[in-house]
Protein backbone atom coordinates (compact mmCIF):
# COMPACT_ATOMS: atom_id res chain seq x y z
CA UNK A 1 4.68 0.24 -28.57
CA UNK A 2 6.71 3.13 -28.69
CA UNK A 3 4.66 6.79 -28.84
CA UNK A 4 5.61 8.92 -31.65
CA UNK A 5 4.16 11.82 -30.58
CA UNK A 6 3.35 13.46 -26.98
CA UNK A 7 2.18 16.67 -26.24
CA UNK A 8 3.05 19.57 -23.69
CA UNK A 9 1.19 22.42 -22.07
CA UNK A 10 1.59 25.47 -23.24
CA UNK A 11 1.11 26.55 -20.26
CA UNK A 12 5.17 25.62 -19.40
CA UNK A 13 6.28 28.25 -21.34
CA UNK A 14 4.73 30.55 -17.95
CA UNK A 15 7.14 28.79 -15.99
CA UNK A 16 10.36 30.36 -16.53
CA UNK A 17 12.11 27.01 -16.89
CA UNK A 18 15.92 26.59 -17.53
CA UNK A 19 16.65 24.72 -20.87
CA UNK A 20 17.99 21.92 -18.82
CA UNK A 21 14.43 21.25 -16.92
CA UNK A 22 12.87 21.64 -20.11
CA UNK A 23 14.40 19.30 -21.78
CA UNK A 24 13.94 16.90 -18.44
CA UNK A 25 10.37 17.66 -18.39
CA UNK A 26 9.72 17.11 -22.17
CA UNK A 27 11.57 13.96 -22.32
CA UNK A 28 9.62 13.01 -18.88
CA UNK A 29 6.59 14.13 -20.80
CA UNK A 30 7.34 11.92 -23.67
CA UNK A 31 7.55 8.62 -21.18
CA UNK A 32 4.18 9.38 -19.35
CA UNK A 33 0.71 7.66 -19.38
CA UNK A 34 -2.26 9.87 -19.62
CA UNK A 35 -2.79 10.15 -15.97
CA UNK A 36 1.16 11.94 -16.37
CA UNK A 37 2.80 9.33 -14.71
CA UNK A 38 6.59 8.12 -15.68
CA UNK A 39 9.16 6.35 -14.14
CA UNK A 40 12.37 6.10 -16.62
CA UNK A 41 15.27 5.43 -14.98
CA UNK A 42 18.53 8.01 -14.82
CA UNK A 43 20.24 6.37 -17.31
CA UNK A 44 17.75 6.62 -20.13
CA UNK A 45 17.21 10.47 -18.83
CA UNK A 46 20.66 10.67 -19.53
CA UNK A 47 20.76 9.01 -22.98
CA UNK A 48 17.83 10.91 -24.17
CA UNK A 49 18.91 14.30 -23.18
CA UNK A 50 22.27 14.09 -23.30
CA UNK A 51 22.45 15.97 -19.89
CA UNK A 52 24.83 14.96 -17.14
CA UNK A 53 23.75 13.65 -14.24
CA UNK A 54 24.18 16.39 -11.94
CA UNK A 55 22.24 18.89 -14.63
CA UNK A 56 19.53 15.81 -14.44
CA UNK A 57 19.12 16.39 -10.66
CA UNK A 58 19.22 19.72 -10.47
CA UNK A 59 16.62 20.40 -12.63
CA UNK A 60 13.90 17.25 -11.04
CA UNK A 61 14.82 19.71 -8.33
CA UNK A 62 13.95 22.68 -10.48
CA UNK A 63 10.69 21.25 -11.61
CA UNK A 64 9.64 20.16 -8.25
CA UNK A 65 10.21 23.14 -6.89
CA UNK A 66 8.06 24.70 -9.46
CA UNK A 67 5.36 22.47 -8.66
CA UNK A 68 5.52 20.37 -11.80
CA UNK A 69 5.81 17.22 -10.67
CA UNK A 70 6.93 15.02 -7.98
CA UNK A 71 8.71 11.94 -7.68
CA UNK A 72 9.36 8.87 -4.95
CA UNK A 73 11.79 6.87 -5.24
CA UNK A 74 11.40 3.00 -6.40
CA UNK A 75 12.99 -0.21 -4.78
CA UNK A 76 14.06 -3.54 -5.57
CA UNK A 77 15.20 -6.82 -3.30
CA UNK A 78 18.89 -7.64 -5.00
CA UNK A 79 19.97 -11.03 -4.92
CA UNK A 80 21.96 -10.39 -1.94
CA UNK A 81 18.52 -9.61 -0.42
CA UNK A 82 19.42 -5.65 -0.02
CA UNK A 83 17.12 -3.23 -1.36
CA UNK A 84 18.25 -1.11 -4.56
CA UNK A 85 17.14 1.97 -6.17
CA UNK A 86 15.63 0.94 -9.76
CA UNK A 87 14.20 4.64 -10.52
CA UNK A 88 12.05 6.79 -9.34
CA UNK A 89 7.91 7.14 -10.27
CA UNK A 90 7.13 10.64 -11.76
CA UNK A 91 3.71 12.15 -11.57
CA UNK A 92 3.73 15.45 -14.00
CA UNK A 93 1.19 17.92 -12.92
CA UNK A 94 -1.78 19.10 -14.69
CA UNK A 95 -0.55 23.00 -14.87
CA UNK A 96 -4.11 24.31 -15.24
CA UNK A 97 -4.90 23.51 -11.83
CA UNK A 98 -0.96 24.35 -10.29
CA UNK A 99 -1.04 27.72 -7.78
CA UNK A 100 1.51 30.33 -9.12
């Protein structure tokens, strides 16, 4: 079931986010459990924002650097029996206990 609703922090507004890695983090927001844990893939980032992927990148980067969230990478066995990139698991931080 899809949520209709999802809620932010107000606490991101401390932040000094670009618009780009506010969008990222509200749509990552949108996709996360209650323990703040995500794991769209690029392509539905990019559908749902309408950001590019390079903008998309640079602002995970943004947001990690901020100590937001962090991310590691997800694999797959192909067919071919190589391993693949499927996405990448996102665990948003609870910003009341982030440092400054």
């Amino acid at each position: 079931m899809r949520k209709e609703t999802f809620y932010v922090q107000t606490r991101v507004f401390e932040k000094g986010l670009t618009a780009s890695e506010m969008c990222v983090y509200f749509y990552l927001c949108s996709c996360a459990n209650k323990d703040g844990i995500c794991f769209p893939t690029r392509r539905k980032i990019r559908n749902a924002t309408g950001l590019c992927n390079t903008t998309i990148t640079n602002s995970i980067a943004g947001l990690k650097s901020k100590n937001m969230l962090t991310y590691t990478p997800q694999y797959t066995k192909s067919s071919g029996g190589k391993m693949r990139q499927t996405s990448n698991l996102y665990q948003i931080f609870d910003l009341s206990k982030s440092e400054e």
